[in-house]
Structure formats: C-alpha cells, structure tokens
N, C-alpha and C. Protein backbone atom coordinates (compact mmCIF):
# COMPACT_ATOMS: atom_id res chain seq x y z
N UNK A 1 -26.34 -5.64 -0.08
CA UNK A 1 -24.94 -5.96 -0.17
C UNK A 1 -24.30 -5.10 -1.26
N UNK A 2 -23.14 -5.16 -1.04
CA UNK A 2 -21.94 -3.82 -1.74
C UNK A 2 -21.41 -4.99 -2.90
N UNK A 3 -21.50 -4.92 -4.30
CA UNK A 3 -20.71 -5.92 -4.88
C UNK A 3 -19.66 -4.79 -5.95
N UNK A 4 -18.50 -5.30 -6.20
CA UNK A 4 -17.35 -4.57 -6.98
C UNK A 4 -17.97 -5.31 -8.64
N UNK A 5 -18.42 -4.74 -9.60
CA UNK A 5 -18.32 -5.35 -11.01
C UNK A 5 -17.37 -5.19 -11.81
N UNK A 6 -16.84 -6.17 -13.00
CA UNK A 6 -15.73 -6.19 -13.22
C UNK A 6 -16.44 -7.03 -14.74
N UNK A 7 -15.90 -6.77 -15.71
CA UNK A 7 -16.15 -7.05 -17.13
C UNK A 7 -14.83 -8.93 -17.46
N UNK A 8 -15.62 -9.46 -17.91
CA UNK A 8 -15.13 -10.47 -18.71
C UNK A 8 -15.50 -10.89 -19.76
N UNK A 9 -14.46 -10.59 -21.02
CA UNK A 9 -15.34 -10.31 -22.61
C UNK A 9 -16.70 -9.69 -22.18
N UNK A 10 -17.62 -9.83 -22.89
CA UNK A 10 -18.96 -8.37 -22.61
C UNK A 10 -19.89 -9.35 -21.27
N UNK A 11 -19.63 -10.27 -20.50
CA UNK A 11 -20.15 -10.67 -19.64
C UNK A 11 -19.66 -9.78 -18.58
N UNK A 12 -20.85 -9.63 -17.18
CA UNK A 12 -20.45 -8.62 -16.29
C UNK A 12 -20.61 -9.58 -15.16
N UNK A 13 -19.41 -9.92 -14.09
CA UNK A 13 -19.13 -10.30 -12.95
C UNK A 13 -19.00 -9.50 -11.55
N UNK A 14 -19.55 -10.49 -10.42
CA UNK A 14 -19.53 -9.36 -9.52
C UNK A 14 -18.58 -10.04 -8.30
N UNK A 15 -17.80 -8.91 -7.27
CA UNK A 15 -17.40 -9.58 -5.74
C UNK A 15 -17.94 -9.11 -5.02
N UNK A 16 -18.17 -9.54 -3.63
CA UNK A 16 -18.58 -8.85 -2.47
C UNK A 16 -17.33 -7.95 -2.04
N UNK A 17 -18.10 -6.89 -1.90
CA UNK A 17 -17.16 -5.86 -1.54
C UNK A 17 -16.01 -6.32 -0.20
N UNK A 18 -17.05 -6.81 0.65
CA UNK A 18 -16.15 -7.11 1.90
C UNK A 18 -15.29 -8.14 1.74
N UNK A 19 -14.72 -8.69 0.38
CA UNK A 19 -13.74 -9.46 0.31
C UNK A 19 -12.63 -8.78 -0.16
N UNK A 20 -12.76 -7.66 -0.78
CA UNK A 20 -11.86 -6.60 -1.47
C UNK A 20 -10.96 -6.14 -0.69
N UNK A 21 -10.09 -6.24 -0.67
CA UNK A 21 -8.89 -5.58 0.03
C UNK A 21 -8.22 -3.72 -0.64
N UNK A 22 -8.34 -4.17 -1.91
CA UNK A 22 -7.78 -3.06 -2.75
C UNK A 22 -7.66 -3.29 -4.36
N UNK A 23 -7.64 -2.15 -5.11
CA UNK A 23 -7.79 -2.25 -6.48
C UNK A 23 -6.78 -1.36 -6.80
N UNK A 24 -6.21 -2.13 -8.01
CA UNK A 24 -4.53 -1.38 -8.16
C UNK A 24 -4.75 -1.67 -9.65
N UNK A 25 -4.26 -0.48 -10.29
CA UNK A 25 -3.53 -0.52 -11.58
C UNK A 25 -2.74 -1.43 -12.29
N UNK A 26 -2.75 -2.25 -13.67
CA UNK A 26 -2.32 -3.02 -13.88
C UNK A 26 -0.61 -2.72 -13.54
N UNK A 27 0.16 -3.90 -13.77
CA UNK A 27 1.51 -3.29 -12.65
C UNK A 27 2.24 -4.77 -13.87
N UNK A 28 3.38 -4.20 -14.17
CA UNK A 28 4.50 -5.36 -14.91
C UNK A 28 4.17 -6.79 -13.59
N UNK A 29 3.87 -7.99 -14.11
CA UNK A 29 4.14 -9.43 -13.10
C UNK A 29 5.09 -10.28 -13.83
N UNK A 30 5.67 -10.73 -12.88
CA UNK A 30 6.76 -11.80 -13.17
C UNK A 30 6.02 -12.91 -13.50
N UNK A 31 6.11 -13.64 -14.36
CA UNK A 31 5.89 -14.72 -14.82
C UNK A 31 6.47 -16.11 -14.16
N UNK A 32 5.37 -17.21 -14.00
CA UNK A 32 5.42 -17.99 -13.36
C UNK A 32 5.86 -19.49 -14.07
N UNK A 33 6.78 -19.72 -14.52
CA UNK A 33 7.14 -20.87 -15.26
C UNK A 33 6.21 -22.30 -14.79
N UNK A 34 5.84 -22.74 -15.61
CA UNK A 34 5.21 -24.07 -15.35
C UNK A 34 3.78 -23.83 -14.54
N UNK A 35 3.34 -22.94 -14.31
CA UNK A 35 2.25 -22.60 -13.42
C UNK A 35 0.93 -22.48 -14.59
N UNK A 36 -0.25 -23.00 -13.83
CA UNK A 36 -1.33 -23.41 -14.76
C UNK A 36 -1.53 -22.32 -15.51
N UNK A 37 -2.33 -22.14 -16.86
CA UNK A 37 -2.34 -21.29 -17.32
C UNK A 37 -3.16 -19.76 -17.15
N UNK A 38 -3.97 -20.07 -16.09
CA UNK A 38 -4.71 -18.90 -15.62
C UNK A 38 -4.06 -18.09 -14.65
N UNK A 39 -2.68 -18.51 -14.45
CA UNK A 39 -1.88 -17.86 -13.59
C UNK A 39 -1.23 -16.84 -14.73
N UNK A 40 -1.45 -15.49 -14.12
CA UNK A 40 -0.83 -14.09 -15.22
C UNK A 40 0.25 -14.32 -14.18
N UNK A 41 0.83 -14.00 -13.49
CA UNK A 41 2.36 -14.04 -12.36
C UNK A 41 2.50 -13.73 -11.02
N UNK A 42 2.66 -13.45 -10.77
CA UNK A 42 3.80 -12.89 -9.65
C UNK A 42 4.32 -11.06 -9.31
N UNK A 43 3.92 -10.34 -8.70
CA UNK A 43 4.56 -8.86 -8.13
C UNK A 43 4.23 -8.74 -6.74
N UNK A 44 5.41 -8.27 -6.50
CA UNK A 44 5.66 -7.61 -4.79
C UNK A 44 5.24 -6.65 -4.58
N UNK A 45 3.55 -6.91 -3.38
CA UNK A 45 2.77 -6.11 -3.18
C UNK A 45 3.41 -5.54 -1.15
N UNK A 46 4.08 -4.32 -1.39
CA UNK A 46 4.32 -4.15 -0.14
C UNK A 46 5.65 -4.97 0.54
N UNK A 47 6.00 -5.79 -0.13
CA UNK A 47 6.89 -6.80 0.32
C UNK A 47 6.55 -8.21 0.91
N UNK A 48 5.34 -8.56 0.30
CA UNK A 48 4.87 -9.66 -0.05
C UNK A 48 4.51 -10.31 -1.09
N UNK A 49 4.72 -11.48 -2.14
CA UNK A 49 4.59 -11.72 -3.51
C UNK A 49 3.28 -12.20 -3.28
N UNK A 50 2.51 -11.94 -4.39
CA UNK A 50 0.96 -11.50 -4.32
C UNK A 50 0.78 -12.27 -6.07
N UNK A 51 0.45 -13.49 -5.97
CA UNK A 51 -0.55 -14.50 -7.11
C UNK A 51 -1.30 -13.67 -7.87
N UNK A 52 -1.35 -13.56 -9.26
CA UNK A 52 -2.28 -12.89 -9.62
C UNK A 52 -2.98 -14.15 -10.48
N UNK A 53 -4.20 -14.19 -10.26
CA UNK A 53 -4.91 -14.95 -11.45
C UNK A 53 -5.79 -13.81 -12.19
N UNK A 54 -5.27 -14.79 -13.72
CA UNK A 54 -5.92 -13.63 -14.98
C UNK A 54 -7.69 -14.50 -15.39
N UNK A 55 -8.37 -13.79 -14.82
CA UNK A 55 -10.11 -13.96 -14.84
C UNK A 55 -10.36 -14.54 -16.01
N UNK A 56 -10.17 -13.53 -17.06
CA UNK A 56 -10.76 -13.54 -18.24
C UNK A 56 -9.97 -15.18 -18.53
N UNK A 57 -9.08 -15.29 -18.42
CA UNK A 57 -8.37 -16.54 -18.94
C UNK A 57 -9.31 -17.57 -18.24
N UNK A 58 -9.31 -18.00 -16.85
CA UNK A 58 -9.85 -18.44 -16.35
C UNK A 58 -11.36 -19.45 -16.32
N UNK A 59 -12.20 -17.61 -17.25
CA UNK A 59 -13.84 -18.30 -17.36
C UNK A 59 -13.80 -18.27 -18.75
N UNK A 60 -13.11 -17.63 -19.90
CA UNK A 60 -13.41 -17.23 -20.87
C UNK A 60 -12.06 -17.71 -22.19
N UNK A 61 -10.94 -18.26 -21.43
CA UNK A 61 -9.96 -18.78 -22.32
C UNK A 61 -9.52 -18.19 -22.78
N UNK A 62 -9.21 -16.95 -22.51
CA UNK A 62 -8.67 -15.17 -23.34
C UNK A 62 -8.28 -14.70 -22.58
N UNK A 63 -6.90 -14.31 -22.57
CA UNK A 63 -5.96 -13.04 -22.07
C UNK A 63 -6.96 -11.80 -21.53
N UNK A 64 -6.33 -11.46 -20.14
CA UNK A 64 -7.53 -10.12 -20.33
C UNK A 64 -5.93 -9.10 -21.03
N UNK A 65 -7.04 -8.30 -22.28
CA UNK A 65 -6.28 -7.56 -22.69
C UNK A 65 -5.64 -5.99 -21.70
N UNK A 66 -4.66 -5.65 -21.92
CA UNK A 66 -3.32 -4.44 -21.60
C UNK A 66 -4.33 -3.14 -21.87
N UNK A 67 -5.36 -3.22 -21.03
CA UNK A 67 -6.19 -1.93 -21.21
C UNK A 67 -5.91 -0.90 -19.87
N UNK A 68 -6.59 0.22 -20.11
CA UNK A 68 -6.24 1.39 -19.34
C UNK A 68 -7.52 0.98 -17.65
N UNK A 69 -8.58 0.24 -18.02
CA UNK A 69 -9.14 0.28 -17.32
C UNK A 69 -8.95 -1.30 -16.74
N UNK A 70 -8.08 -2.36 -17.34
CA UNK A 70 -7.96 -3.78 -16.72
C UNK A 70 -7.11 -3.25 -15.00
N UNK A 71 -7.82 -4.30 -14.51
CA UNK A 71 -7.46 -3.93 -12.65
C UNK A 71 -6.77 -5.16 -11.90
N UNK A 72 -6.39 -5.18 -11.33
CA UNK A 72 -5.67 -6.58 -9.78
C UNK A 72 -6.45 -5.46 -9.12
N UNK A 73 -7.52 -6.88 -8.79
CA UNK A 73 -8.60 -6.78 -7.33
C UNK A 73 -7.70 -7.61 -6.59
N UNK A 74 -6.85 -6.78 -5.47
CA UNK A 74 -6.44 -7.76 -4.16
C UNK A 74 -7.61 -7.82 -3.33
N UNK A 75 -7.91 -9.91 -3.12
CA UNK A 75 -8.58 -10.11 -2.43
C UNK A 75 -8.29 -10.84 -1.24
N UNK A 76 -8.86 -10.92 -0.01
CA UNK A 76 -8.66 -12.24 1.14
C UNK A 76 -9.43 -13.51 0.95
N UNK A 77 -8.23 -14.16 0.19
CA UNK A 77 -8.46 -15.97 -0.02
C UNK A 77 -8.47 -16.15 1.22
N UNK A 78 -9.29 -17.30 1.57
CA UNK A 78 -9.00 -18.16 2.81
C UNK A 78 -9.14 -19.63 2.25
N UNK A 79 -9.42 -19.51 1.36
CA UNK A 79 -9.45 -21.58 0.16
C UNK A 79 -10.72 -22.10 0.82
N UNK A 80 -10.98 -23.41 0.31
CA UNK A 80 -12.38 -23.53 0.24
C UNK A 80 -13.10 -23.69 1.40
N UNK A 81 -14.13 -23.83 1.63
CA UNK A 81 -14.77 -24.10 3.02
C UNK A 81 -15.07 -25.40 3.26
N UNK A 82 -14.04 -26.06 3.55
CA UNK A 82 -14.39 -27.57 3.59
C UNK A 82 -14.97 -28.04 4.96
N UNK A 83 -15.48 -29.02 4.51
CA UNK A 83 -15.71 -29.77 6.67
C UNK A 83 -13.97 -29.64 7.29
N UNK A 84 -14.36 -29.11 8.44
CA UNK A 84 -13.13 -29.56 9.07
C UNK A 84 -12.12 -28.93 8.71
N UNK A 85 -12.43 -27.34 7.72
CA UNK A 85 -12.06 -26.34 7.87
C UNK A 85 -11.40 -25.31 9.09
N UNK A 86 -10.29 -24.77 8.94
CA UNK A 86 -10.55 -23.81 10.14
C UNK A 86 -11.52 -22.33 9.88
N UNK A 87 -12.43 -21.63 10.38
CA UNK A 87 -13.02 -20.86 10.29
C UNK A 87 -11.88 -19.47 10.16
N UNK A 88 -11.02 -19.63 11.47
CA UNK A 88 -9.86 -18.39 11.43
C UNK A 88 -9.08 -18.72 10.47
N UNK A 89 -9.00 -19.57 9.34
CA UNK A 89 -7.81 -19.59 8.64
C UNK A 89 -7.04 -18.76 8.24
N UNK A 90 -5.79 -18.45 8.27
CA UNK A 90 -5.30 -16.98 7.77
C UNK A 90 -5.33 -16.57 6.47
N UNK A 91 -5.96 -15.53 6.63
CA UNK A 91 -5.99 -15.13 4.73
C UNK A 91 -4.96 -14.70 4.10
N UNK A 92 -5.03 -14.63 2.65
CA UNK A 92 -4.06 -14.79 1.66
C UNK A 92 -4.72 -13.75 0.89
N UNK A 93 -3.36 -12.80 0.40
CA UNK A 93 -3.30 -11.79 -0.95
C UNK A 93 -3.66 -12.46 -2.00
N UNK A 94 -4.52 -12.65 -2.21
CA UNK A 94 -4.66 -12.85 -3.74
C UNK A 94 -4.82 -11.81 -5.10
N UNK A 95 -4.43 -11.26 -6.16
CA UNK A 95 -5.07 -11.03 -7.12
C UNK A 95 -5.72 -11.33 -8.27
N UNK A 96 -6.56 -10.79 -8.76
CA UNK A 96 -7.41 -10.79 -9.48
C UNK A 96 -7.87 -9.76 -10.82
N UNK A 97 -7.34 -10.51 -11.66
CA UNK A 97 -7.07 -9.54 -12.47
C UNK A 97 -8.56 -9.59 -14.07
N UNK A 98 -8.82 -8.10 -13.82
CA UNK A 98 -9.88 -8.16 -15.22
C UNK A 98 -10.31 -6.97 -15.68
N UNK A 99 -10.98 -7.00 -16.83
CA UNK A 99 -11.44 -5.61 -17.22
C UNK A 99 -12.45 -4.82 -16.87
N UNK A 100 -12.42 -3.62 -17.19
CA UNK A 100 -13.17 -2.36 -16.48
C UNK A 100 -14.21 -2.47 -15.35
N UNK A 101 -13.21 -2.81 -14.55
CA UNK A 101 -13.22 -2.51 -12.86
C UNK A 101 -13.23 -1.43 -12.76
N UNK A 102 -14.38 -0.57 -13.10
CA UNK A 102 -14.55 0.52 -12.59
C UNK A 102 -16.29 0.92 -11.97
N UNK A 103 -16.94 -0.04 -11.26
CA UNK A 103 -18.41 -0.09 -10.81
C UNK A 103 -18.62 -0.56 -9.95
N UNK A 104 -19.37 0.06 -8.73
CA UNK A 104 -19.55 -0.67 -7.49
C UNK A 104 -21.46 -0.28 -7.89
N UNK A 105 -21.93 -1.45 -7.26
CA UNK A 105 -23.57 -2.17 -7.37
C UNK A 105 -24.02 -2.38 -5.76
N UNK A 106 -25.15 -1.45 -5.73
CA UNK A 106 -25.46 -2.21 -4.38
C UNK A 106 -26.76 -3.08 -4.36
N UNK A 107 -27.11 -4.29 -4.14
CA UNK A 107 -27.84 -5.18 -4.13
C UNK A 107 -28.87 -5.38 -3.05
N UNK A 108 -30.20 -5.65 -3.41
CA UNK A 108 -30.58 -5.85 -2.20
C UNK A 108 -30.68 -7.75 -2.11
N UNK A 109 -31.22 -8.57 -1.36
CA UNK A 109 -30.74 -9.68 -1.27
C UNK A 109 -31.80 -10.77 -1.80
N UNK A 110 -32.94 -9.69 -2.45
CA UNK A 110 -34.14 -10.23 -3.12
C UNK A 110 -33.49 -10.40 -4.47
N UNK A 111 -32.40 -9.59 -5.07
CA UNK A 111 -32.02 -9.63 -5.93
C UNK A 111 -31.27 -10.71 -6.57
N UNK A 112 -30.97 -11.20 -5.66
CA UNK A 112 -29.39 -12.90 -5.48
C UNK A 112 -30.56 -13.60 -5.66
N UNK A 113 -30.42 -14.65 -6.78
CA UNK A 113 -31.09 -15.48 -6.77
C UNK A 113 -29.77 -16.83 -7.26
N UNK A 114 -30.71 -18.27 -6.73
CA UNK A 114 -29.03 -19.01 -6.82
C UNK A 114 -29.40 -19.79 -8.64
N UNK A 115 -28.14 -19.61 -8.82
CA UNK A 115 -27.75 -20.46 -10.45
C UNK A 115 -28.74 -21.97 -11.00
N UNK A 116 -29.42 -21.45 -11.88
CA UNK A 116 -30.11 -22.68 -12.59
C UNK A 116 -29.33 -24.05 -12.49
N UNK A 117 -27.75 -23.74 -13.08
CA UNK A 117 -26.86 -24.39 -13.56
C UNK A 117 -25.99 -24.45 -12.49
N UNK A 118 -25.64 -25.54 -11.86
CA UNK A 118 -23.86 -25.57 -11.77
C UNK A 118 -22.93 -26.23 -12.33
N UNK A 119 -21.77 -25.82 -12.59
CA UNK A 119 -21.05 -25.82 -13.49
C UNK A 119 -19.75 -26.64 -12.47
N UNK A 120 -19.48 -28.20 -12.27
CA UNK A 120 -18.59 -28.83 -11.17
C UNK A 120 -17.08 -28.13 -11.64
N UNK A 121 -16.82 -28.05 -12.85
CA UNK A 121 -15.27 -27.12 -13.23
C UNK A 121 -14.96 -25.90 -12.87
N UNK A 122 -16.60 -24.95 -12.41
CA UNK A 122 -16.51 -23.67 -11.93
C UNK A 122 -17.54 -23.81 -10.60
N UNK A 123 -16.63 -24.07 -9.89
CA UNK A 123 -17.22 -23.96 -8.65
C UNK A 123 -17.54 -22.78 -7.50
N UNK A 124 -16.68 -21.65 -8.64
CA UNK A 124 -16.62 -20.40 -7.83
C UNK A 124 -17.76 -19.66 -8.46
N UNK A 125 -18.74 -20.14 -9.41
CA UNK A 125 -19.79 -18.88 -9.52
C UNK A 125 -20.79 -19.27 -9.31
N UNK A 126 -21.10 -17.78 -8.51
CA UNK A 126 -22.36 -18.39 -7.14
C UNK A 126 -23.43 -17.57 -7.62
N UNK A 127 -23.88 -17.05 -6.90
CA UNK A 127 -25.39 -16.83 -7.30
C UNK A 127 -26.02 -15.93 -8.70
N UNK A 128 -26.81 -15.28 -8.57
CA UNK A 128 -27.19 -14.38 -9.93
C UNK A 128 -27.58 -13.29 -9.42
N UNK A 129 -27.33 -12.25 -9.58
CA UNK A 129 -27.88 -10.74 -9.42
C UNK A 129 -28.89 -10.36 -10.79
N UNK A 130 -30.58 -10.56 -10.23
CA UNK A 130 -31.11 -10.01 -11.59
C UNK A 130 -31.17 -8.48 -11.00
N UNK A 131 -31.03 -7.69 -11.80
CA UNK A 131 -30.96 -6.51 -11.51
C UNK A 131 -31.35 -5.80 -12.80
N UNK A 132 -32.42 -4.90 -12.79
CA UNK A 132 -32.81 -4.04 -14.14
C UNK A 132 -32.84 -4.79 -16.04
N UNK A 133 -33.34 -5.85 -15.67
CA UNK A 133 -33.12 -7.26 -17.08
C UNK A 133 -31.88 -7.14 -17.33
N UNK A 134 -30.82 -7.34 -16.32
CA UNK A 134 -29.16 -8.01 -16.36
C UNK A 134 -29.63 -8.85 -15.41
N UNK A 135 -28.59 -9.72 -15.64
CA UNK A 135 -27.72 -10.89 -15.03
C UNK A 135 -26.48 -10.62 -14.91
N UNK A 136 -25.83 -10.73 -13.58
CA UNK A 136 -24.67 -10.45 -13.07
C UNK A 136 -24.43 -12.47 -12.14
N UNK A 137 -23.21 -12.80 -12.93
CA UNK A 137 -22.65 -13.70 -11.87
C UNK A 137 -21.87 -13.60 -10.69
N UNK A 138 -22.30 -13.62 -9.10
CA UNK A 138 -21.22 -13.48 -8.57
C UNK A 138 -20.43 -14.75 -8.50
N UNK A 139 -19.11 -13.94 -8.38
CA UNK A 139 -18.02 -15.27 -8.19
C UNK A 139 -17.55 -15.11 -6.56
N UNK A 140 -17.54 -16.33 -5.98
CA UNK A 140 -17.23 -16.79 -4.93
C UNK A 140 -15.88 -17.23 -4.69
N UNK A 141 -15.01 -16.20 -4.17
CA UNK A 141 -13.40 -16.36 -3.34
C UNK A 141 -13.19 -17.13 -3.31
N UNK A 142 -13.76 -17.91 -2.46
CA UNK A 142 -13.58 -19.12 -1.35
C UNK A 142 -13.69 -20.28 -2.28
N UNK A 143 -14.11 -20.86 -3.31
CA UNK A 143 -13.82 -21.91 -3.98
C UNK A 143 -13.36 -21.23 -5.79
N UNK A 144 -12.37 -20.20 -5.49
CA UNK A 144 -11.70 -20.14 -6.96
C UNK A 144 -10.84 -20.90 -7.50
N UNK A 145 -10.22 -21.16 -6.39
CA UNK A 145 -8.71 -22.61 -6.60
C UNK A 145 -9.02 -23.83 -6.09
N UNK A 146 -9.03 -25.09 -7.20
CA UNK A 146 -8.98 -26.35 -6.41
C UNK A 146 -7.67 -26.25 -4.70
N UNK A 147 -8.34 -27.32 -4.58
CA UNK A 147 -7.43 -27.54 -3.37
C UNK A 147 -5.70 -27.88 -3.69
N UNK A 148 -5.72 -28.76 -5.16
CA UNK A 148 -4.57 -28.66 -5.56
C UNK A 148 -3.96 -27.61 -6.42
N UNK A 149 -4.35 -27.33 -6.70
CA UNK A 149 -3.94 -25.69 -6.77
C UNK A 149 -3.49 -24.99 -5.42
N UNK A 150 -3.99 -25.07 -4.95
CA UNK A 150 -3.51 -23.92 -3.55
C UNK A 150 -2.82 -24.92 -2.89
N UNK A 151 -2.08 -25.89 -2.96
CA UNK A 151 -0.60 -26.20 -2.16
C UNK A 151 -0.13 -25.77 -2.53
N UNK A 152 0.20 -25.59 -4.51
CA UNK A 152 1.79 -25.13 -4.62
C UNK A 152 1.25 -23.51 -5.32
N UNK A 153 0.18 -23.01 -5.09
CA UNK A 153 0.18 -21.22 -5.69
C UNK A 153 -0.04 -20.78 -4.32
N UNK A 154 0.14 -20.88 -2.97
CA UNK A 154 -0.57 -20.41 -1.87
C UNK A 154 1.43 -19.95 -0.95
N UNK A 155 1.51 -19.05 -0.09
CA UNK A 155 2.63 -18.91 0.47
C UNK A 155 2.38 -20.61 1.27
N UNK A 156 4.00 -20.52 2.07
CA UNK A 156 4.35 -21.93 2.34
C UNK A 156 3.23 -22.06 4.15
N UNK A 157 3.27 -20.82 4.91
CA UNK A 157 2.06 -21.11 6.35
C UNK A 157 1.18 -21.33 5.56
N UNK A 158 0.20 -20.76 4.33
CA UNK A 158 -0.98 -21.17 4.32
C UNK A 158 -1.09 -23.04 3.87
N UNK A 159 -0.15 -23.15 3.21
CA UNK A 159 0.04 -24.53 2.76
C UNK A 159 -0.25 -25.65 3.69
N UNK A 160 0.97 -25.22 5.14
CA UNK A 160 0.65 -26.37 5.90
C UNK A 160 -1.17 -26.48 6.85
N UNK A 161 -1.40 -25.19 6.97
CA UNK A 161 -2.65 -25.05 7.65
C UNK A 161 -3.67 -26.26 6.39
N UNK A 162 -3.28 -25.81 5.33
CA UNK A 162 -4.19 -27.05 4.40
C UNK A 162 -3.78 -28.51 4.46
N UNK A 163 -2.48 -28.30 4.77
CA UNK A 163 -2.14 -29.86 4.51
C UNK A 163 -2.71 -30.97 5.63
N UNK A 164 -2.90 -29.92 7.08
CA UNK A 164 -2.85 -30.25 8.40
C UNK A 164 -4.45 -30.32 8.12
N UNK A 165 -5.11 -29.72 7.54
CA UNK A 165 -6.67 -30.06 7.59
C UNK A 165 -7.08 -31.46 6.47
N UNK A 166 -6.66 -31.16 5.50
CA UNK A 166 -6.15 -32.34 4.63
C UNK A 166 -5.95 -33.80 5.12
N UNK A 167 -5.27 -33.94 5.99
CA UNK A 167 -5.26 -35.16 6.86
C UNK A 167 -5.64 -35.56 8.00
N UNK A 168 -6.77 -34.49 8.47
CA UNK A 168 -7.80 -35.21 8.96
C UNK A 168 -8.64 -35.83 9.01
C-alpha cells in the first residue's frame, strides 16, 4: 500500500494514498465563527467551500505552524462506516491540514500491524506501520469526525444522506 506521511509536532502520521484527492499549498481560510476548535476554516476550492481541519490541533492541541512545507491534503470523506451505512455515499472535500507533507511510503501489509491501544476520543487512528524501528500511525478518514460533527461541518446533501441513515 501507497501511504502520504505528514508530520505532527515530531510524531510521523500516515494516509492511504487512495484517499488523497490532492495536496495544495497552504492558502489564506476564512474563519469559522463558533466552529469547534480543530476547525482552521473555510476556502473555495474550485467553487466549492472545502472544511479544513487543522491536524496538529486536533491530536496534539497546537496550531500547525505558517510553515513553507505545512499542506491541505484534500481528501474523500464519506463519514463513518456505520451499520446501515450507504456504501455509495457521496463523498466530501475535505481538508487536512499539517506539516511537512512532503513523503510518500510504500508499505507492504506485513508491515500494518493493529494499535495496542485504542484511544475511544480518537477513533480515527488505525493501525501502526513498523517500518525500519519507526512507528507510523495511520489515521483513518472515515471516522475523523463524530457524527455530530458532520451535520453541521458537512455541505447540506451530505447532511441529509446522514440524517436519513440516522433514523433508521
């Protein structure tokens, strides 16, 4: 497997490549009033407004700092995989924002081994890449945002597709 690595404070995180959409230069975001605090803002990607969540804030409680090499990984959210999920759900721009995003890792699958620990507040980091005496966490898309979170940070179609699974 293809994973993208990406720095948080001197810990090293990984994505599956095939969730990556694109990697863009940090870019001015509009700020999101009242929005949790791991939300960095808001910019119009293409002519769609595109969520950015700030990582480092996220796992580590720290701003990712205004560096030359900090990145927005646009990824395809589809929210969590619940029972009774839709499988086609339509995906969502997300970004993802962190430092020196500049390393792609290729893994073989002897390498993934799953987490001693889980952590119920971080439900998005999934397995372990031992690789050369590192440890790499990957983080998992698909459960980065509670469910309440993604009614009101998600565009308004993806919303109802949740709400409509939600009350089943």
């Amino acid at each position: 497997m293809l994973f993208l690595l990406l720095n948080i404070e001197n810990e090293r995180y990984a994505l599956e490549s095939q969730e990556v959409v694109e990697i863009l230069p940090l870019v001015v975001l509009k700020p999101v009033p009242h929005a949790p605090e791991y939300v960095a803002g808001v910019f119009n990607y293409r002519g769609q407004i595109v969520t950015v969540i700030d990582m480092c804030y996220m796992i580590q409680k720290k701003r990712c700092p205004d560096n030359l090499s900090t990145r927005i990984v646009l990824v395809n959210y589809r929210g969590n995989n619940r029972v009774g999920a839709s499988e086609s759900q339509t995906p969502y721009l997300l970004g993802l924002m962190a430092q020196r995003v500049v390393e792609m890792l290729q893994v073989a699958d002897a390498e993934l081994v799953d987490p001693v620990i889980q952590v119920d507040s971080a439900p998005y980091l999934g397995k372990m890449i031992l690789n050369d005496q590192r440890m790499i966490q990957c983080i998992q898309i698909e459960h980065l945002l509670l469910e309440s979170s993604q009614v009101y940070l998600l565009p308004e179609n993806h919303n109802i597709e949740l709400l409509e699974t939600l009350n089943q």
